[in-house]
C-alpha atoms as a PDB file:
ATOM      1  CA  UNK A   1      90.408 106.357 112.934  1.00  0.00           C
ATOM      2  CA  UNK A   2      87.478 104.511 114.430  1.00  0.00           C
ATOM      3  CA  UNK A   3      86.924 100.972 112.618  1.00  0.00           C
ATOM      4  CA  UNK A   4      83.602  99.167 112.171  1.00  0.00           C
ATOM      5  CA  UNK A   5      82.669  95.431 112.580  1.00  0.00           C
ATOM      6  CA  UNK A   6      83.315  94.648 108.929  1.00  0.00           C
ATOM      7  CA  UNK A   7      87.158  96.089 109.651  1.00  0.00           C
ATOM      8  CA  UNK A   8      87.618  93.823 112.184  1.00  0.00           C
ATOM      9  CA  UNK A   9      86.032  91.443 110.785  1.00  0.00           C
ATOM     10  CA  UNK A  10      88.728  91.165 107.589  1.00  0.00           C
ATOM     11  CA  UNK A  11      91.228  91.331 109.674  1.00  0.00           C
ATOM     12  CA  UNK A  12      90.660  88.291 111.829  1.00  0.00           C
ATOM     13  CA  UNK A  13      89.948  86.440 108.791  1.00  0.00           C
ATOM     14  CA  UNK A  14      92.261  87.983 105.881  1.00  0.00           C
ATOM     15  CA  UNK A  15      95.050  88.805 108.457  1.00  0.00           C
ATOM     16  CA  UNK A  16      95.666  91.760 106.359  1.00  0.00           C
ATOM     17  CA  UNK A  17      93.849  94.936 105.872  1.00  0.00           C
ATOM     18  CA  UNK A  18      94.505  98.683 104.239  1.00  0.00           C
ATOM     19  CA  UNK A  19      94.406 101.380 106.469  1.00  0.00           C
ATOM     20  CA  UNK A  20      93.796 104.517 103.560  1.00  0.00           C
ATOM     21  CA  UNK A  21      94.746 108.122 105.173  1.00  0.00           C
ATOM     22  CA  UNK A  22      95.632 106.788 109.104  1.00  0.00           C
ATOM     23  CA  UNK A  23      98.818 108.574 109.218  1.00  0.00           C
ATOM     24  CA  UNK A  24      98.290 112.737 108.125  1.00  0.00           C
ATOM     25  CA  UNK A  25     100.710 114.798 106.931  1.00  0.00           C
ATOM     26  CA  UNK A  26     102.588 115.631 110.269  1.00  0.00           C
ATOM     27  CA  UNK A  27     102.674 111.627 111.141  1.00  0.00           C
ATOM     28  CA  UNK A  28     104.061 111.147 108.409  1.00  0.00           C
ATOM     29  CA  UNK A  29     106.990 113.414 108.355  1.00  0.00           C
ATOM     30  CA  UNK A  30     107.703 112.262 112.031  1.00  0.00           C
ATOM     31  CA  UNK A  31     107.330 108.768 110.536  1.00  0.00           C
ATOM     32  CA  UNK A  32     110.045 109.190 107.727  1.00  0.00           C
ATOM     33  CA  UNK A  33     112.414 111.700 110.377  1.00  0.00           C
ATOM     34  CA  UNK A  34     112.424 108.326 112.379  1.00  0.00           C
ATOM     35  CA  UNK A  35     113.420 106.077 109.028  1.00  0.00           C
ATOM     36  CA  UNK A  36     115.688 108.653 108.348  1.00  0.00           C
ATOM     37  CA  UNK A  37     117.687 108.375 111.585  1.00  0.00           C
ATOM     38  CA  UNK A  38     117.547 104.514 110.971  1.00  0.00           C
ATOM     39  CA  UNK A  39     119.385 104.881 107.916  1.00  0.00           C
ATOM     40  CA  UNK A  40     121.755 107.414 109.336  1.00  0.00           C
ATOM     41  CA  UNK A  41     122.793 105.546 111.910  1.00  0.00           C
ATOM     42  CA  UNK A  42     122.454 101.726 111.179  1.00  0.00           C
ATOM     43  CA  UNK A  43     122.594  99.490 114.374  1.00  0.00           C
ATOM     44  CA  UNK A  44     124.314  96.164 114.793  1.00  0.00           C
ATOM     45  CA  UNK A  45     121.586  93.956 112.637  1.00  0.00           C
ATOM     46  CA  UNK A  46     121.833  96.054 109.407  1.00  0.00           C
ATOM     47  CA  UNK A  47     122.610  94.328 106.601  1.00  0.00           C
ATOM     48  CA  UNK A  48     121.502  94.166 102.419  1.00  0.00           C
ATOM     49  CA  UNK A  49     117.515  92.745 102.472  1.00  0.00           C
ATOM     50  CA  UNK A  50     118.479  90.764  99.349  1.00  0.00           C
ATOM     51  CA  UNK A  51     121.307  88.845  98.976  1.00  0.00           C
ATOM     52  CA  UNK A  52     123.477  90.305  96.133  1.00  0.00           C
ATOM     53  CA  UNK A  53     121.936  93.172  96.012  1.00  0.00           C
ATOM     54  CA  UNK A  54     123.776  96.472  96.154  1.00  0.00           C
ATOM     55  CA  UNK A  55     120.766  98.406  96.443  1.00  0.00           C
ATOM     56  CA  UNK A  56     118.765  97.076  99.216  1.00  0.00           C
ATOM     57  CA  UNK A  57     119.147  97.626 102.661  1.00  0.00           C
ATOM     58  CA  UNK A  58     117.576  96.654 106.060  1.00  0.00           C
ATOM     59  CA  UNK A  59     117.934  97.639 109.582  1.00  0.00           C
ATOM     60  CA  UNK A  60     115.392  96.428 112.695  1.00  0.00           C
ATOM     61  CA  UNK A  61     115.719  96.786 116.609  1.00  0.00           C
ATOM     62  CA  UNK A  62     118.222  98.832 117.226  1.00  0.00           C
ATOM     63  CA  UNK A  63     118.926  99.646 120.514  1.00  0.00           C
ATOM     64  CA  UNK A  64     118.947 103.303 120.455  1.00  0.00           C
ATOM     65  CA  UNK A  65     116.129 103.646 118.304  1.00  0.00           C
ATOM     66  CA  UNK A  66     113.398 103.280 121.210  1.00  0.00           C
ATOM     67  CA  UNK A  67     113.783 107.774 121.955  1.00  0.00           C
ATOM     68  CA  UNK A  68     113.468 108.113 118.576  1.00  0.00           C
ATOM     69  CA  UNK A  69     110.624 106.169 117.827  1.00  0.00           C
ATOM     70  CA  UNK A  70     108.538 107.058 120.953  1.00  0.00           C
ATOM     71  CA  UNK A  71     106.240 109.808 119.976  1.00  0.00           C
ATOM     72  CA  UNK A  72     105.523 107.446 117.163  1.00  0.00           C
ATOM     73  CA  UNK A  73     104.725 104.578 119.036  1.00  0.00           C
ATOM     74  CA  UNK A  74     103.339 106.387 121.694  1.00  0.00           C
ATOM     75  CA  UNK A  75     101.793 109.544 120.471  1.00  0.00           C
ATOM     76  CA  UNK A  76     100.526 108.012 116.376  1.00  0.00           C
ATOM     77  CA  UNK A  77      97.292 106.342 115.646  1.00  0.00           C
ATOM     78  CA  UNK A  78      99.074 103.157 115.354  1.00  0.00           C
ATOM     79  CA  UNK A  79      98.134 101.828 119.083  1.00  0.00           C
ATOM     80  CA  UNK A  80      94.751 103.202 118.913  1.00  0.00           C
ATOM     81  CA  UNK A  81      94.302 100.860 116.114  1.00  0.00           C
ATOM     82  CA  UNK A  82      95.692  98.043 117.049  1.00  0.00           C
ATOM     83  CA  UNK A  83      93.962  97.876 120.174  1.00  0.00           C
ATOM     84  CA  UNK A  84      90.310  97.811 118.231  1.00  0.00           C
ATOM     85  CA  UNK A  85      91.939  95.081 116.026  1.00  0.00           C
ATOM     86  CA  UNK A  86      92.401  93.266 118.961  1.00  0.00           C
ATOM     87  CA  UNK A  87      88.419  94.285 120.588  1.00  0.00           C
ATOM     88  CA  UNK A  88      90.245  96.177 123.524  1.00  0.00           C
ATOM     89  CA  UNK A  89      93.668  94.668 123.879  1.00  0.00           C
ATOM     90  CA  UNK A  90      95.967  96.103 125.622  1.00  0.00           C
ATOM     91  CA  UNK A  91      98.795  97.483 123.532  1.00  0.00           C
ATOM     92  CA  UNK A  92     103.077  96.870 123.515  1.00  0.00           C
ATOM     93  CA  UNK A  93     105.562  97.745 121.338  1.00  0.00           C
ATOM     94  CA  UNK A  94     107.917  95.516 120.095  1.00  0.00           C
ATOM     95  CA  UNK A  95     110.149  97.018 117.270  1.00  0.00           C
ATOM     96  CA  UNK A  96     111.301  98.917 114.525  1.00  0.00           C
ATOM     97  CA  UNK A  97     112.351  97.508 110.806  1.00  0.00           C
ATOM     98  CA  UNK A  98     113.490  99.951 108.239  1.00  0.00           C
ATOM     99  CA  UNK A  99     113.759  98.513 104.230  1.00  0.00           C
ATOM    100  CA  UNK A 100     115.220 100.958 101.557  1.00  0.00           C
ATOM    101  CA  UNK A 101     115.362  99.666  97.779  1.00  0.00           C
ATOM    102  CA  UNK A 102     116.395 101.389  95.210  1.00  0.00           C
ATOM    103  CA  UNK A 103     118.229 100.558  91.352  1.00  0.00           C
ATOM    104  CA  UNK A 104     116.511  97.475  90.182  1.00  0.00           C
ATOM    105  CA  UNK A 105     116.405  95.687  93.308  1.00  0.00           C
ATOM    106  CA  UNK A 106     114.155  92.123  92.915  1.00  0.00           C
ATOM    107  CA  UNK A 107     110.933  91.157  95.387  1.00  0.00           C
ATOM    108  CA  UNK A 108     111.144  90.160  98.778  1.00  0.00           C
ATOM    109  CA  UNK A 109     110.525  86.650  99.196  1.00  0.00           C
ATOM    110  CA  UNK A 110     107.193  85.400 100.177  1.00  0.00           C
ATOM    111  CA  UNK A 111     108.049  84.690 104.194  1.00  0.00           C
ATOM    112  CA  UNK A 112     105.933  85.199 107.539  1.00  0.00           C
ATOM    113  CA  UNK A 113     107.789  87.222 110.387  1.00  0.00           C
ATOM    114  CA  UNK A 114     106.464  85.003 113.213  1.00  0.00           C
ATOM    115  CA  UNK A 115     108.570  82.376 112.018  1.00  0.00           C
ATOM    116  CA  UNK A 116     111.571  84.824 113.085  1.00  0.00           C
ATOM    117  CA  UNK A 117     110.101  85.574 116.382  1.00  0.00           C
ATOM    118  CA  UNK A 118     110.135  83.331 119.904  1.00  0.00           C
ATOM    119  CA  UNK A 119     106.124  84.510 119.993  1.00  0.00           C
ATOM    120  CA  UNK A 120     102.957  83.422 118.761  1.00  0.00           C
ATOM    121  CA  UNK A 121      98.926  84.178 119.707  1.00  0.00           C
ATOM    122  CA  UNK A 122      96.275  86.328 117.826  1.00  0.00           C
ATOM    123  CA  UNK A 123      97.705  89.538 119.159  1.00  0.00           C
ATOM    124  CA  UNK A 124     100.219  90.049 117.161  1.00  0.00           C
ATOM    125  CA  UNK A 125     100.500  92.892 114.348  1.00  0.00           C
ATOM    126  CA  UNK A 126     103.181  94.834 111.727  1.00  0.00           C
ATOM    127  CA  UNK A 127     102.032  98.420 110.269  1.00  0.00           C
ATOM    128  CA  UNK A 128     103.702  99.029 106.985  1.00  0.00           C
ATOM    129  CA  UNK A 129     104.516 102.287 105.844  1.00  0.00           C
ATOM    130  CA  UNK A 130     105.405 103.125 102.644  1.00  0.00           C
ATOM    131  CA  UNK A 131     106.993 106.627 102.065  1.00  0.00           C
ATOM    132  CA  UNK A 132     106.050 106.484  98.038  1.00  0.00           C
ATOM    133  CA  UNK A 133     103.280 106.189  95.858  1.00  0.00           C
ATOM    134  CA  UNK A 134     102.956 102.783  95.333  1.00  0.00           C
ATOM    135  CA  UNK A 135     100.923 101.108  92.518  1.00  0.00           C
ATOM    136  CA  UNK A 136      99.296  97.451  93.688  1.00  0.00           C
ATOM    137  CA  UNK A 137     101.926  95.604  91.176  1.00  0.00           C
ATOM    138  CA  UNK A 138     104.868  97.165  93.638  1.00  0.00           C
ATOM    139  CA  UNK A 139     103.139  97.197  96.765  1.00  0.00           C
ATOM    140  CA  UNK A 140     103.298  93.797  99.256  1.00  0.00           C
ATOM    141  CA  UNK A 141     101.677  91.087  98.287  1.00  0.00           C
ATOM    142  CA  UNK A 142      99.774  88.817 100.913  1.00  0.00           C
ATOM    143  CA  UNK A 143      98.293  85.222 101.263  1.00  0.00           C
ATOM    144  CA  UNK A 144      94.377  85.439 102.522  1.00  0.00           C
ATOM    145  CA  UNK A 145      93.958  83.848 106.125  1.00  0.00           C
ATOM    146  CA  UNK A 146      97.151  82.315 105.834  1.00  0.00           C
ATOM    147  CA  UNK A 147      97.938  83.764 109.296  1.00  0.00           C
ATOM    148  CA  UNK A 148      94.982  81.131 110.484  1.00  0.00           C
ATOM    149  CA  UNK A 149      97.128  77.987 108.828  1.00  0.00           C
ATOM    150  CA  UNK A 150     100.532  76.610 109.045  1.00  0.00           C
ATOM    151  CA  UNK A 151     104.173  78.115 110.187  1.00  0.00           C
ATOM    152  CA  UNK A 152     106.110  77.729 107.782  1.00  0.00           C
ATOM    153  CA  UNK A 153     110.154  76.958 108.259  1.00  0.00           C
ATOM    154  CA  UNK A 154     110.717  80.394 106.607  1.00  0.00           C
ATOM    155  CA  UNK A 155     112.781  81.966 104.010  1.00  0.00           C
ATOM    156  CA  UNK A 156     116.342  82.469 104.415  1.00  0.00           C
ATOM    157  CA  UNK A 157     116.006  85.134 101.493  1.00  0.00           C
ATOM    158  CA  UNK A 158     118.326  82.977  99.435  1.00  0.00           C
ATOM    159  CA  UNK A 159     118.603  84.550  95.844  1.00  0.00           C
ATOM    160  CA  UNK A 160     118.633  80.887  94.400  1.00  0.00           C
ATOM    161  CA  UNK A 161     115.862  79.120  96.562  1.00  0.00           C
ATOM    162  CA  UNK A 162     113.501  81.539  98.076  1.00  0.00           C
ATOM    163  CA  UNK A 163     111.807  78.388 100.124  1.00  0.00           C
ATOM    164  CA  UNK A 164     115.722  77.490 101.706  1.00  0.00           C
ATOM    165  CA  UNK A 165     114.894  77.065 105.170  1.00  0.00           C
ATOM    166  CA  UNK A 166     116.499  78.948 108.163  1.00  0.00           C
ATOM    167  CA  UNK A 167     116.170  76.122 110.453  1.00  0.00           C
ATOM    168  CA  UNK A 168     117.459  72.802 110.252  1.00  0.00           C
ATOM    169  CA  UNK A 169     114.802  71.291 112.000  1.00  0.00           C
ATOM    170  CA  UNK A 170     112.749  69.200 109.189  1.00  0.00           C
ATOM    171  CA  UNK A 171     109.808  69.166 112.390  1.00  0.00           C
ATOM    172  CA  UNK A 172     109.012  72.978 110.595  1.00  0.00           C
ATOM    173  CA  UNK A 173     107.249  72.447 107.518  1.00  0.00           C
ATOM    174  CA  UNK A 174     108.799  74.497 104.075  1.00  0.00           C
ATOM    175  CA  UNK A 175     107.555  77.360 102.916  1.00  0.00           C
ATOM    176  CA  UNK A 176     105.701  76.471  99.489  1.00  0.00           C
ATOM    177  CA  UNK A 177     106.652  78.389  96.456  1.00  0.00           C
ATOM    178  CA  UNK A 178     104.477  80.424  96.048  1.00  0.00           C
ATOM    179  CA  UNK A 179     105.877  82.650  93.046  1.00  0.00           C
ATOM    180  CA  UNK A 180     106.133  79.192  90.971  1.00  0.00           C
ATOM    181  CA  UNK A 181     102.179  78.193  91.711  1.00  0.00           C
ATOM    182  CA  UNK A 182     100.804  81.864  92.384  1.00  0.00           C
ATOM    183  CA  UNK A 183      97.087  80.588  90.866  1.00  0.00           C
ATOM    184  CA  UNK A 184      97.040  77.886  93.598  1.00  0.00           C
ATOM    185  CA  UNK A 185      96.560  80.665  96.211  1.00  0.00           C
ATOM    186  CA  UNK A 186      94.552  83.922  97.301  1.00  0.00           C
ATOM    187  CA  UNK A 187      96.789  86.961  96.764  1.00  0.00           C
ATOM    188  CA  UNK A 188      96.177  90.042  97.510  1.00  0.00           C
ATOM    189  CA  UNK A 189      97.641  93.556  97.343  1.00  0.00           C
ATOM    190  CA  UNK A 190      96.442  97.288  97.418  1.00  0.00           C
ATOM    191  CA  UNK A 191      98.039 100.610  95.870  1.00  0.00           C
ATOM    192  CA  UNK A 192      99.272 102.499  98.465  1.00  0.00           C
ATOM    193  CA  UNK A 193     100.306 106.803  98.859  1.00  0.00           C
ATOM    194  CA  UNK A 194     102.031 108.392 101.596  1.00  0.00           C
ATOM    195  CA  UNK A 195      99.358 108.237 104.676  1.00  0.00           C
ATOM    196  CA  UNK A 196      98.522 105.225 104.025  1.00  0.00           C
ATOM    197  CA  UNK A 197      99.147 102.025 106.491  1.00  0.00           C
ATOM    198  CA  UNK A 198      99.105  98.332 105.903  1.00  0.00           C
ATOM    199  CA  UNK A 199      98.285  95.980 108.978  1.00  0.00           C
ATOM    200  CA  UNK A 200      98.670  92.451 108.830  1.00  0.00           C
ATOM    201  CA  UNK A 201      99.084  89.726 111.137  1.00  0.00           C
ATOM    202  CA  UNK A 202     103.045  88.788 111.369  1.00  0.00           C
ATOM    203  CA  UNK A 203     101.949  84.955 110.437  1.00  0.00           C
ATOM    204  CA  UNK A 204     100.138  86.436 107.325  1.00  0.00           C
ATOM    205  CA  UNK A 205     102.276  85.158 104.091  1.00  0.00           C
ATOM    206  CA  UNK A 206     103.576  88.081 102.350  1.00  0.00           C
ATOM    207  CA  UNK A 207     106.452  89.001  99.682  1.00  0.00           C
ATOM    208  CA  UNK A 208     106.872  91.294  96.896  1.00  0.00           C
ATOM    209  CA  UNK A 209     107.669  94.804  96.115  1.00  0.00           C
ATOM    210  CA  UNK A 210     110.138  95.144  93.664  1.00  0.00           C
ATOM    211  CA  UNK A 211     111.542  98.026  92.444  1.00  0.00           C
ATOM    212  CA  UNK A 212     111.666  98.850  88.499  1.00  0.00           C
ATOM    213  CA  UNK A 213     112.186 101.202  86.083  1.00  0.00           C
ATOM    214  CA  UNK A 214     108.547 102.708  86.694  1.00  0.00           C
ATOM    215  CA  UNK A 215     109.006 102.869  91.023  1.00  0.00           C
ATOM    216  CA  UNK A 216     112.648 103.396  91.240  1.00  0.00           C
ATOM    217  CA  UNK A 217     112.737 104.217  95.058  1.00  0.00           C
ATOM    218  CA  UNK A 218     110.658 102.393  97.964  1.00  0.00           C
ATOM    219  CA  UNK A 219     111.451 103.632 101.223  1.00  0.00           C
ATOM    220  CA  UNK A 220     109.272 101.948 104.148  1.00  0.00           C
ATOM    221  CA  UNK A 221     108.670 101.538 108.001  1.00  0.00           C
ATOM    222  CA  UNK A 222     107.805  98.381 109.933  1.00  0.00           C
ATOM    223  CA  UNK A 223     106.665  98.530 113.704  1.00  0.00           C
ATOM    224  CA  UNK A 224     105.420  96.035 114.930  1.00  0.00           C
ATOM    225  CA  UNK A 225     102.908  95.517 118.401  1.00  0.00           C
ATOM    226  CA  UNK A 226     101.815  92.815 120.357  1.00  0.00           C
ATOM    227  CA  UNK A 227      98.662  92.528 122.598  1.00  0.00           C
ATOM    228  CA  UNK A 228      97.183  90.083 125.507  1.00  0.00           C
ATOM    229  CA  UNK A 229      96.797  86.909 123.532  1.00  0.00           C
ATOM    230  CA  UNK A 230     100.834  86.865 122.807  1.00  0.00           C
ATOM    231  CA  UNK A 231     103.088  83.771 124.846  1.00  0.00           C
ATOM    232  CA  UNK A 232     106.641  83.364 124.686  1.00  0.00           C
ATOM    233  CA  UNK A 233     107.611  80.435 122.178  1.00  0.00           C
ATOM    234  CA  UNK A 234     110.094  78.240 120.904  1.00  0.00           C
ATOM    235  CA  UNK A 235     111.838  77.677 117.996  1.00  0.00           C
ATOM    236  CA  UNK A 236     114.851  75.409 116.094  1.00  0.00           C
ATOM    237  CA  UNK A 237     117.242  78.016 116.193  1.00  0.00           C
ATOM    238  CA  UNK A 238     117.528  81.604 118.473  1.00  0.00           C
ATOM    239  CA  UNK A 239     114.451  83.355 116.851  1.00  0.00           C
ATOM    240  CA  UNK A 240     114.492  86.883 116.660  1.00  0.00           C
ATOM    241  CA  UNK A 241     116.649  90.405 116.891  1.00  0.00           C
ATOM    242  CA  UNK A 242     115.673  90.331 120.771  1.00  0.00           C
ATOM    243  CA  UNK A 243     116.159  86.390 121.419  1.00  0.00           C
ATOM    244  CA  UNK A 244     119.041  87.181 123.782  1.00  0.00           C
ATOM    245  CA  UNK A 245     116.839  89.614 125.669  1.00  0.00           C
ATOM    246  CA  UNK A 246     113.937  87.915 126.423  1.00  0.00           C
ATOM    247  CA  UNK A 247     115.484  83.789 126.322  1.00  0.00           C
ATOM    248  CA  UNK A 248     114.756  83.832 129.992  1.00  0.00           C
ATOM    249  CA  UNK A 249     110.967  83.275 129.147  1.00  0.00           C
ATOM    250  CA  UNK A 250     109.532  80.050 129.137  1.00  0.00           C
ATOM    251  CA  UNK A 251     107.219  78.321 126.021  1.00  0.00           C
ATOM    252  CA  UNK A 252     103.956  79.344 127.058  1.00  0.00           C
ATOM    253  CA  UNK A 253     104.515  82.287 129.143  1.00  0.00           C
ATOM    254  CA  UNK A 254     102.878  85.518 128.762  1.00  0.00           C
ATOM    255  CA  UNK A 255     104.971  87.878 126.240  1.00  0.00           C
ATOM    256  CA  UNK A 256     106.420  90.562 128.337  1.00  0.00           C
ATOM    257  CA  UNK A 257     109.492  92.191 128.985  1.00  0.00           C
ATOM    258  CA  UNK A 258     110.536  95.312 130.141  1.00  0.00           C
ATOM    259  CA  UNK A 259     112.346  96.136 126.382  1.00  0.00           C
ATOM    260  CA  UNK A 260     108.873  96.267 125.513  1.00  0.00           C
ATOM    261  CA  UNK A 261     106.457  99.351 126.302  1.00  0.00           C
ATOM    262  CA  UNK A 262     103.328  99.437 126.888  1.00  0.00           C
ATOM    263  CA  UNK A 263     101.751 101.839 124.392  1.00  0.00           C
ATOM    264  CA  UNK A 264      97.671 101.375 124.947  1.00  0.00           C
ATOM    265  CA  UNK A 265      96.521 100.350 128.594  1.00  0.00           C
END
């Protein structure tokens, strides 16, 4: 897929953008092969996506994914993409997140991934691929340009708070609520069938996507990339699935690290 100016364009300023058709047919079957092995063969962060929920699950980075991923990550559109996002970038991989909801399981919590992650700068991207045909009501929801304000102390996906922090540090501001005060903010969302990729910044807000009566499956793929403008960074408590990996980097320093592959030169 080439993009044009006014591509880029929204997504430096929305931190979000639809991506209809990227993925064809094959992609996609290698796609869901990959989220299928995932789910087969859960690694050691896999756990329920919402507390008290039965019917929700969640793995990311596990450490035998990286063969089975690779002609994804490698091979896909995905790179190619991110890398005119970023106006020539080079391109890494970070990692895989697989969600799988089913029954009547609630929304995700409005959240923003950085917040989870010892990295920050510009270059820094999730593609999100659903494996359904999603209507806008069940699809993710997002916060315009929020990726361009504040990071938030972010959710701790409590069922009874969704704004409980998971830091203690009170130097992190707290998420607002967004679900109680939804017209005090630009949200948007987009319908989405099998092919089709989200891409939005990982400080973007975003939540949603329940699961009802009328979508009673959503099966979806996370990967997330990183390009030049991405430094090592700090945070109140051991941020992310690869903290132990990489907590030799200093605040500040260029984001690399052999765990990560270089996808787009």
């Amino acid at each position: 897929m080439q993009l044009c100016e006014q591509d880029i364009q929204r997504f430096e300023q929305d931190g979000v953008i639809l991506l209809p058709g990227l993925l064809n047919a094959e992609w996609v079957d290698t796609c869901l092969n990959a989220w299928t092995w995932s789910v087969t063969h859960p690694g050691p962060l896999a756990s329920g996506l919402l507390p008290g929920s039965s019917t929700a699950f969640q793995d990311l980075c596990n450490p035998k994914s990286l063969p089975i991923y690779g002609s994804v990550i490698h091979g896909s559109p995905l790179g190619d993409v991110a890398r005119q996002l970023w106006r020539g970038s080079p391109v890494w991989y970070m990692y895989e997140q697989v969600f799988h909801k089913g029954g009547l399981a609630g929304r995700t919590p409005w959240h923003q991934d950085t917040s989870y992650l010892a990295v920050d700068g510009s270059h820094l991207i999730a593609f999100w691929i659903s494996f359904e045909n999603l209507p806008q009501s069940h699809g993710l929801e997002f916060v315009r340009g929020s990726h361009r304000g504040t990071l938030f102390n972010t959710s701790r996906f409590d069922a009874n708070d969704p704004t409980l922090p998971i830091y203690p540090s009170e130097s992190v501001p707290r998420l607002p609520n967004v679900e109680t005060d939804r017209s005090a903010f630009d949200i948007i969302s987009f319908a989405t069938k099998p092919g089709d990729v989200v891409a939005f910044h990982t400080s973007t807000l975003h939540g949603g996507g329940a699961v009802d009566q009328s979508v009673t499956e959503r099966r979806t793929l996370t990967l997330r990339f990183f390009g030049e403008d991405s430094i090592s960074a700090v945070r109140p408590g051991a941020a992310g699935p690869f903290y132990e990996d990489i907590k030799t980097l200093r605040a500040g320093e260029r984001f690399r690290h052999v765990r990560f592959p270089q996808v787009r030169h």
